[in-house]
N, C-alpha and C. Protein backbone atom coordinates (compact mmCIF):
# COMPACT_ATOMS: atom_id res chain seq x y z
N UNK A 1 0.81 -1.20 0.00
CA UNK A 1 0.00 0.00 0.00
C UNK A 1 0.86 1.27 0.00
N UNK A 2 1.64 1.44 0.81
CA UNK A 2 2.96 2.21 0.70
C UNK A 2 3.61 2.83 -0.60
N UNK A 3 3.82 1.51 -0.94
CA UNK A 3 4.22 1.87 -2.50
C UNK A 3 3.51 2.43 -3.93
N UNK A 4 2.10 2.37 -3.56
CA UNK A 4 1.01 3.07 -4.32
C UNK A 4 0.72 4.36 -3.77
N UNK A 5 1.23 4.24 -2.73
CA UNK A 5 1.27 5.94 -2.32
C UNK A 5 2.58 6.95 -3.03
N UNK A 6 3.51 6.15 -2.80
CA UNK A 6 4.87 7.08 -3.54
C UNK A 6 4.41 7.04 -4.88
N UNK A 7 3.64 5.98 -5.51
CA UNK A 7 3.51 6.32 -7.06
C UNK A 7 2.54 7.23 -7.32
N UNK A 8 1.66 7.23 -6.54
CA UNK A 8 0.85 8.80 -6.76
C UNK A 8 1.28 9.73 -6.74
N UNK A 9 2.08 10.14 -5.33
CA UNK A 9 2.69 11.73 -5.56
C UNK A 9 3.67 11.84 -6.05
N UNK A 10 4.20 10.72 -6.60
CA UNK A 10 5.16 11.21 -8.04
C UNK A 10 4.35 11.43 -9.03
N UNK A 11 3.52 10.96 -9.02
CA UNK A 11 2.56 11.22 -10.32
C UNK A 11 2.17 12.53 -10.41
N UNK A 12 1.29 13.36 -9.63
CA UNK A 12 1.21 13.86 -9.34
C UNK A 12 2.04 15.04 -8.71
N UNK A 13 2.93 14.87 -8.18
CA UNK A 13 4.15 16.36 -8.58
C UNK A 13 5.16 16.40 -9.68
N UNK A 14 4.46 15.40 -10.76
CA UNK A 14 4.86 15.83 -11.94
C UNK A 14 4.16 16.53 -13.09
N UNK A 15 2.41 16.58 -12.11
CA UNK A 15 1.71 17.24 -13.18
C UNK A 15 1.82 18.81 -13.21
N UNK A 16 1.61 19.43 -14.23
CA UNK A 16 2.12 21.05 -14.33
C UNK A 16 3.27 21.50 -13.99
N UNK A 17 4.37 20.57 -14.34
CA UNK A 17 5.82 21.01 -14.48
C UNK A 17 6.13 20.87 -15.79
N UNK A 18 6.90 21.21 -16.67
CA UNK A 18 6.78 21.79 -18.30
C UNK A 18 8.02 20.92 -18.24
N UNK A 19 7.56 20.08 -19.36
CA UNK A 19 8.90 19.39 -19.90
C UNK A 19 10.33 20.45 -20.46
N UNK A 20 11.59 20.00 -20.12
CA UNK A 20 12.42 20.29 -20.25
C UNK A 20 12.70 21.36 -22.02
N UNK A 21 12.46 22.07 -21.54
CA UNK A 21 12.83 23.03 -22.83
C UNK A 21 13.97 23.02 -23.89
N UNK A 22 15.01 23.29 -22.68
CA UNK A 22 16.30 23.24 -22.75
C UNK A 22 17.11 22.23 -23.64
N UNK A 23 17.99 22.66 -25.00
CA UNK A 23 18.85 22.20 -25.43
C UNK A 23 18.60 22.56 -26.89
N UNK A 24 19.08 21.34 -27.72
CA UNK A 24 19.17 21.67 -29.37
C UNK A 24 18.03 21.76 -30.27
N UNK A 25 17.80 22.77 -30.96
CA UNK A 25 16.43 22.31 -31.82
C UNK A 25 16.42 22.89 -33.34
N UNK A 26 16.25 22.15 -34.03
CA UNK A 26 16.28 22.52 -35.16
C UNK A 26 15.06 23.76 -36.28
N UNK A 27 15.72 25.03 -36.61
CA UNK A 27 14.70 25.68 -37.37
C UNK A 27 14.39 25.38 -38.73
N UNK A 28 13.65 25.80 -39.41
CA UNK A 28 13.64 25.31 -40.74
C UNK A 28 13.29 26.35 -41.90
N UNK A 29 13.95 26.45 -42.64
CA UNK A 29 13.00 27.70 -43.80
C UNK A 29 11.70 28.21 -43.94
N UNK A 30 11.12 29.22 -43.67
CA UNK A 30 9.87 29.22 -44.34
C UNK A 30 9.17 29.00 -45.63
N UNK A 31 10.05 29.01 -46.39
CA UNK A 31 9.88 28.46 -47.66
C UNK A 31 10.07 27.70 -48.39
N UNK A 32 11.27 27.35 -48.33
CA UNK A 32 11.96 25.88 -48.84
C UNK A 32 11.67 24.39 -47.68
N UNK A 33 11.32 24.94 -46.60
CA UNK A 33 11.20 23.64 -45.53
C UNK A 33 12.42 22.85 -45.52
N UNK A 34 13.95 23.78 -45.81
CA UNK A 34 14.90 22.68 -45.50
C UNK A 34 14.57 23.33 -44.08
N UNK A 35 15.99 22.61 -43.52
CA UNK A 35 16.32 22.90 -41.92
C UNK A 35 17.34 23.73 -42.14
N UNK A 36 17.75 25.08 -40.97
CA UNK A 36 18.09 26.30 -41.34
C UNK A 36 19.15 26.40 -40.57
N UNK A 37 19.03 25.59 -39.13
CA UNK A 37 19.97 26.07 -38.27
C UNK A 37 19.91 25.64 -37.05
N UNK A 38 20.79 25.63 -35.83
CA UNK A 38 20.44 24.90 -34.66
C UNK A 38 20.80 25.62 -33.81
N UNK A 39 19.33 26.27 -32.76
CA UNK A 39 19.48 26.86 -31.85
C UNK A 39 19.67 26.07 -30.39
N UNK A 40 20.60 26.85 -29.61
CA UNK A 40 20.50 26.34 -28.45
C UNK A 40 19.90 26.94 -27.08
N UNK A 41 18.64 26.54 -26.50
CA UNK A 41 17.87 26.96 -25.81
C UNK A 41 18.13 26.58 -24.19
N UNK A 42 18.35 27.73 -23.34
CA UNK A 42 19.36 27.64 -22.31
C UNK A 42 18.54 28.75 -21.38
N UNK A 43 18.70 28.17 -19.93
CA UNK A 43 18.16 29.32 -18.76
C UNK A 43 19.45 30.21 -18.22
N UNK A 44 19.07 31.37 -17.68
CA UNK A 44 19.78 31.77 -16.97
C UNK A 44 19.05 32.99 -16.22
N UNK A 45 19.30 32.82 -14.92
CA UNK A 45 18.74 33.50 -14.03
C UNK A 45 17.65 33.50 -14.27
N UNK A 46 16.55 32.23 -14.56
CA UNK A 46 15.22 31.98 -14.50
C UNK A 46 14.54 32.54 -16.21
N UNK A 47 15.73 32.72 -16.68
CA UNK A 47 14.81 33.56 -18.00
C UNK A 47 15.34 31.96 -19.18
N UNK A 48 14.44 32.49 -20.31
CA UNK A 48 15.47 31.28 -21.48
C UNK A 48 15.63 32.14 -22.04
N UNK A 49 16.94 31.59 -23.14
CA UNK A 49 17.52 32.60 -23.93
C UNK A 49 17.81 31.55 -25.17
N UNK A 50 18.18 31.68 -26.29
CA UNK A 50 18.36 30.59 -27.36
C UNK A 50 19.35 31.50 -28.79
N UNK A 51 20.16 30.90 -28.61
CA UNK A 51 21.58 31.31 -29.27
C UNK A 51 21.70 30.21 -30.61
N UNK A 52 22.02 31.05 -32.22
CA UNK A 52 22.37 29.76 -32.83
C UNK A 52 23.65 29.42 -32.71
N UNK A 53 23.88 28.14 -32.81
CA UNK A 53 25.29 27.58 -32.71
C UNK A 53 25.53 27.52 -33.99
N UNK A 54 24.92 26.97 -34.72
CA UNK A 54 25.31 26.34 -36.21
C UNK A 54 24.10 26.77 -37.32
N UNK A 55 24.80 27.64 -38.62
CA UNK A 55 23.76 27.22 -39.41
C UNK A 55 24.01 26.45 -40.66
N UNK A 56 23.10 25.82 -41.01
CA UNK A 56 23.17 24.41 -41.53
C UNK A 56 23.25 24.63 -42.72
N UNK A 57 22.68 25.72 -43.64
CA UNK A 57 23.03 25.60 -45.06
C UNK A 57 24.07 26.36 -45.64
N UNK A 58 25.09 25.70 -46.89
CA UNK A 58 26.05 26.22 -46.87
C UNK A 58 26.47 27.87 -47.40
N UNK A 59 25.11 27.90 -47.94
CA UNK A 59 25.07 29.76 -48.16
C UNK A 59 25.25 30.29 -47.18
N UNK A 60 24.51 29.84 -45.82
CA UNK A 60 24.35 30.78 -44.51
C UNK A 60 25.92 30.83 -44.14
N UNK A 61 26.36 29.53 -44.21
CA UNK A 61 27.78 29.53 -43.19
C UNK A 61 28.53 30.99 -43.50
N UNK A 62 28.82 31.62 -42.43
CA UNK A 62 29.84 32.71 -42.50
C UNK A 62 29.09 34.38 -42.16
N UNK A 63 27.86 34.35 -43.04
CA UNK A 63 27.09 35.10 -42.84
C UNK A 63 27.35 36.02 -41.11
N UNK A 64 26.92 37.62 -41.72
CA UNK A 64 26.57 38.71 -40.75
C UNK A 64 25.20 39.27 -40.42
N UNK A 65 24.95 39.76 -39.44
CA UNK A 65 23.82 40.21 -39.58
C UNK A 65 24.04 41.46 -39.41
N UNK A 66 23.69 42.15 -41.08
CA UNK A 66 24.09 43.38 -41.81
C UNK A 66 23.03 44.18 -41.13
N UNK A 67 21.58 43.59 -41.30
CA UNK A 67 20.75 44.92 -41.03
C UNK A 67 20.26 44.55 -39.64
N UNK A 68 20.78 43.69 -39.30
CA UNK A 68 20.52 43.93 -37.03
C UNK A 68 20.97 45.52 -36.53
N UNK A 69 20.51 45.94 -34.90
CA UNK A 69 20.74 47.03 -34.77
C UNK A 69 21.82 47.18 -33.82
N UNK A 70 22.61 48.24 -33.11
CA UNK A 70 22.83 48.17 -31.41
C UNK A 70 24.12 46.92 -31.36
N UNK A 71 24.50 46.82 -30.92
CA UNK A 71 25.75 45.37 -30.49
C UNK A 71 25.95 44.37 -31.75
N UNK A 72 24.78 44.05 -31.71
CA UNK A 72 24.50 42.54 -32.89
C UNK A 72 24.95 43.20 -34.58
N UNK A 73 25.02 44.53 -34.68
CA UNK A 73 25.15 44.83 -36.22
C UNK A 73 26.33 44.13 -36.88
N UNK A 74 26.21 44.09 -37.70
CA UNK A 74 27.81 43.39 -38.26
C UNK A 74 28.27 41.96 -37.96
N UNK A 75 27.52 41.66 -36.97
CA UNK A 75 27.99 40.40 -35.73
C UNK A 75 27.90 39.30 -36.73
N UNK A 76 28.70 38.44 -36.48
CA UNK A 76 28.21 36.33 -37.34
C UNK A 76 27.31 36.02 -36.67
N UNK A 77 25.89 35.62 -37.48
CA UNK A 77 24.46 34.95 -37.10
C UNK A 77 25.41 33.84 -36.25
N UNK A 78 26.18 33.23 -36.36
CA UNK A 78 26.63 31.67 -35.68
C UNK A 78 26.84 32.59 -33.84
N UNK A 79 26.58 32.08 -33.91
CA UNK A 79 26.96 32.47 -31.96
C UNK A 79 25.63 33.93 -31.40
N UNK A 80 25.01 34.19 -32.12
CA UNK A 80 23.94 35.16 -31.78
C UNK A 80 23.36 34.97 -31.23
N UNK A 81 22.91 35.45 -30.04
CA UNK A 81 21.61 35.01 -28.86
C UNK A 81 20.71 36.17 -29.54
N UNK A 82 19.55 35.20 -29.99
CA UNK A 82 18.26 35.47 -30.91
C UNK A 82 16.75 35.53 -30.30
N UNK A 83 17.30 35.02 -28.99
CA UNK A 83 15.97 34.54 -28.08
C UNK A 83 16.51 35.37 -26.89
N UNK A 84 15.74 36.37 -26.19
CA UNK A 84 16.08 36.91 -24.92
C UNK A 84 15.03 37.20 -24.03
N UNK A 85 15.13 36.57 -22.71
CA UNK A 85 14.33 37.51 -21.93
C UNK A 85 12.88 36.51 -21.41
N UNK A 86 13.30 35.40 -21.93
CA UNK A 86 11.56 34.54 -22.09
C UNK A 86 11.53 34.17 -20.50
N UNK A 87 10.26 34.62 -20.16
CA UNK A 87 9.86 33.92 -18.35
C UNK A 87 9.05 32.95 -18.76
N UNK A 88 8.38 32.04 -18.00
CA UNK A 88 7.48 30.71 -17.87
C UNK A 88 6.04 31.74 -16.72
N UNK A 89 5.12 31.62 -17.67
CA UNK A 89 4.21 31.97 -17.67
C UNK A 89 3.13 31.01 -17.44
N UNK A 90 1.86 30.49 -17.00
CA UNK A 90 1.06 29.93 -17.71
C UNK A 90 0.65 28.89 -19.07
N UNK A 91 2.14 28.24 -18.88
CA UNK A 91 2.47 26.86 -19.47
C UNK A 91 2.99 27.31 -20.59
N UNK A 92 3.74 28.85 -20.85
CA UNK A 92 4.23 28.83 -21.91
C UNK A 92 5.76 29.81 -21.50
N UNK A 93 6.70 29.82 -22.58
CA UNK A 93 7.60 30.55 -22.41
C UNK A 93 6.95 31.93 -22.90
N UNK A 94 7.49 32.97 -22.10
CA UNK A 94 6.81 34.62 -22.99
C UNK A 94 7.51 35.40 -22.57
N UNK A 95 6.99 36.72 -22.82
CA UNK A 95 7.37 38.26 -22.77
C UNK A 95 8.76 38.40 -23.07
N UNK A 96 9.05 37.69 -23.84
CA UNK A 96 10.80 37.79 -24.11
C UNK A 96 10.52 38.61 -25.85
N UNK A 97 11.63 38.15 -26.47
CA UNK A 97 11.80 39.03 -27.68
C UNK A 97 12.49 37.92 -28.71
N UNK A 98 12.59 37.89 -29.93
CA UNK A 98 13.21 37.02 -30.98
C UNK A 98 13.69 38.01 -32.15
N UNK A 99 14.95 37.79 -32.54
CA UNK A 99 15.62 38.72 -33.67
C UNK A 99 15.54 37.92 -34.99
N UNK A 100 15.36 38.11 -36.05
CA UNK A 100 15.36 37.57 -37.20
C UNK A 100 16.75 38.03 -37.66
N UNK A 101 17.38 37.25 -37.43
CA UNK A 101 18.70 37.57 -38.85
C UNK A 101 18.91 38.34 -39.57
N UNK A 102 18.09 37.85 -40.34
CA UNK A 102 17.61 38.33 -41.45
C UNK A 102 17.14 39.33 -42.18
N UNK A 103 16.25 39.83 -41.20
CA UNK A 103 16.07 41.11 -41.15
C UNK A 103 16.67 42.29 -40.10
N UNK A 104 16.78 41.45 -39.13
CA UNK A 104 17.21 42.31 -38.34
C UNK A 104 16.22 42.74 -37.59
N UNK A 105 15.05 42.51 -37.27
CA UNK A 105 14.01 43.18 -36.78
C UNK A 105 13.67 42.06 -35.66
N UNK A 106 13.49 43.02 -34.42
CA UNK A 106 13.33 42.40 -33.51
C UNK A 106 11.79 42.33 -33.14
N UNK A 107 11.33 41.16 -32.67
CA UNK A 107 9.71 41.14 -32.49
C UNK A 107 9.39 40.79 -30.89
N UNK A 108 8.48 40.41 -30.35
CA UNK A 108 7.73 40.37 -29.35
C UNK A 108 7.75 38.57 -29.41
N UNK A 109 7.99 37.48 -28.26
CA UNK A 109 7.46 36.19 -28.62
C UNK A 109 7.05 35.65 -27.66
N UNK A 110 6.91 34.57 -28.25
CA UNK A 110 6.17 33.39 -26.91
C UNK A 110 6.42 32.03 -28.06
N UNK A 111 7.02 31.19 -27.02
CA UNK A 111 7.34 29.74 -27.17
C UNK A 111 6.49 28.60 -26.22
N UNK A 112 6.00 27.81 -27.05
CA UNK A 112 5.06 26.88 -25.84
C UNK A 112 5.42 25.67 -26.96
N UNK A 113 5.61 24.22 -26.36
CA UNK A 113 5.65 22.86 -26.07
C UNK A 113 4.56 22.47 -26.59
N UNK A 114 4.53 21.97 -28.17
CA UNK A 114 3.30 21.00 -28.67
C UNK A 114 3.87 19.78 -27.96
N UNK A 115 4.59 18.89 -28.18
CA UNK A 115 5.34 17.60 -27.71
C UNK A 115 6.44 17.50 -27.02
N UNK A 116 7.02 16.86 -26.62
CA UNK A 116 8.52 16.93 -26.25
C UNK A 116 9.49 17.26 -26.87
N UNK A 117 9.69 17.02 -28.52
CA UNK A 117 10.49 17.23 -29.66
C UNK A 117 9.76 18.00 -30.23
N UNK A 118 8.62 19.07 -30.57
CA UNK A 118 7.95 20.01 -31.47
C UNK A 118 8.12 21.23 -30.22
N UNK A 119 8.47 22.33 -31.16
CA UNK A 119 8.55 23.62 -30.10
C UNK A 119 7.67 24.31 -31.26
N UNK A 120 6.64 25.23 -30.51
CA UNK A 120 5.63 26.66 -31.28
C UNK A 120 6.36 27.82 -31.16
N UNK A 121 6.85 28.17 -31.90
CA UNK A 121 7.83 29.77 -32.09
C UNK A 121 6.52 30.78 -32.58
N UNK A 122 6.44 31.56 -31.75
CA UNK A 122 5.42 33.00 -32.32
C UNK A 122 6.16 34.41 -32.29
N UNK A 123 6.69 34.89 -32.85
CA UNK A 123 7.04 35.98 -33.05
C UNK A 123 5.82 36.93 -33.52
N UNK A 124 5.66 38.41 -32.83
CA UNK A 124 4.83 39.18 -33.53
C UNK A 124 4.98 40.68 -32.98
N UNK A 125 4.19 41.77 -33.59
CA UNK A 125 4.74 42.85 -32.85
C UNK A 125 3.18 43.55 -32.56
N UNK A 126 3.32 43.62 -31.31
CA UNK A 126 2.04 44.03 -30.38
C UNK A 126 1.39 43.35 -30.15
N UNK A 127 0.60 42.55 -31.05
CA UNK A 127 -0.57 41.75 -30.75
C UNK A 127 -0.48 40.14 -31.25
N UNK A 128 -0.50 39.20 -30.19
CA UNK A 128 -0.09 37.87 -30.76
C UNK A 128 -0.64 37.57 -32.51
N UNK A 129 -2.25 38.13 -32.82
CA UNK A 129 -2.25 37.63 -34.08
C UNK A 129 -2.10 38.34 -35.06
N UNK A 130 -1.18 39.42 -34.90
CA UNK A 130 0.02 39.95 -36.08
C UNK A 130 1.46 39.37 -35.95
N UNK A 131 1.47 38.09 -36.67
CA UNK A 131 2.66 37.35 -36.44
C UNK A 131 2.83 36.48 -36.84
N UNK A 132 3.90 35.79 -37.15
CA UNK A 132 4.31 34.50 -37.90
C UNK A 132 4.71 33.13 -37.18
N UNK A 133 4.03 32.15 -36.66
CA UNK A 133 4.86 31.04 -36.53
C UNK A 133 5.56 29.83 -36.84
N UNK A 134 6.58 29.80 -36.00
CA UNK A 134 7.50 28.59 -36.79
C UNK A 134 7.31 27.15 -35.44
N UNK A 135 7.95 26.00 -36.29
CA UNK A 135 7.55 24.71 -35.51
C UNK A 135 9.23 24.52 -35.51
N UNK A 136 10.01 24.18 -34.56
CA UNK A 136 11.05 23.92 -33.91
C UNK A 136 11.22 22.29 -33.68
N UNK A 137 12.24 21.80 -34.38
CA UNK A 137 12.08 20.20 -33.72
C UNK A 137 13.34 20.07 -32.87
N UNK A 138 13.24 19.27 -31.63
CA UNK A 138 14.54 18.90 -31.04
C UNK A 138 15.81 18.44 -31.66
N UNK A 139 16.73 18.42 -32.02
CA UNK A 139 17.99 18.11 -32.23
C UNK A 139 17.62 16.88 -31.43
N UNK A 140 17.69 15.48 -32.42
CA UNK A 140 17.91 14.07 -31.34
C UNK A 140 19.49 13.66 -31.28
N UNK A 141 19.76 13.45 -29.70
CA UNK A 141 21.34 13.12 -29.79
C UNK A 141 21.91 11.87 -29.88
């Protein structure tokens, strides 16, 4: 009987704790649907932050980000922390910010957990449904 007790409140103080966010995940083109690049998604001091390490196609390799603003101008997309500022909210990552490369334009986001390996990327500016999202898969190791 004992032992159906420890399996409950493990059960149970595992419900509404958010699977592990943290680590490699792969982005992918919006247009072509290759895979673009591999961010690495990391806490610090309670916030997440997500930096690319690597990008995967061989045009990108080397690449600057020309029209970023402030610190990041000029900078190599490879080592860029792109993700800043995200707290855990109400079962989702938010109020943080996401930089596009690419453009350089920084937006407003929120990240939330379809599966364990699927991440929801929302970038938008002001209002969640002025915005674009992307689907994130885990890097399997």
């Amino acid at each position: 009987m004992t032992s159906f007790y420890i399996l409950l409140t493990v059960l149970f103080s595992s419900i509404n704790q958010p699977t592990s966010i943290e680590g490699l995940w792969i982005t992918q083109d919006d247009e072509t649907g290759k895979n673009k690049s591999e961010v690495l998604l990391y806490k610090e001091e309670g916030k997440l932050y997500g930096k690319i390490v690597r990008l995967l196609l061989p045009e990108d390799q080397g690449k600057l980000c020309e029209n970023c603003k402030g610190s990041d101008k000029n900078q190599p997309i490879e080592g860029m922390v792109i993700l800043k500022d995200l707290i855990w909210e109400d079962n989702v990552w938010e109020d943080g910010t996401i930089t596009d490369p690419k453009s350089g334009k920084v937006y407003d986001c929120y990240l939330s957990l379809e599966d364990s390996n699927t991440l929801k990327v929302r970038g938008f500016l002001g209002f969640s449904l002025l915005g674009r999202t992307q689907i994130w898969k885990r890097q399997n190791q």
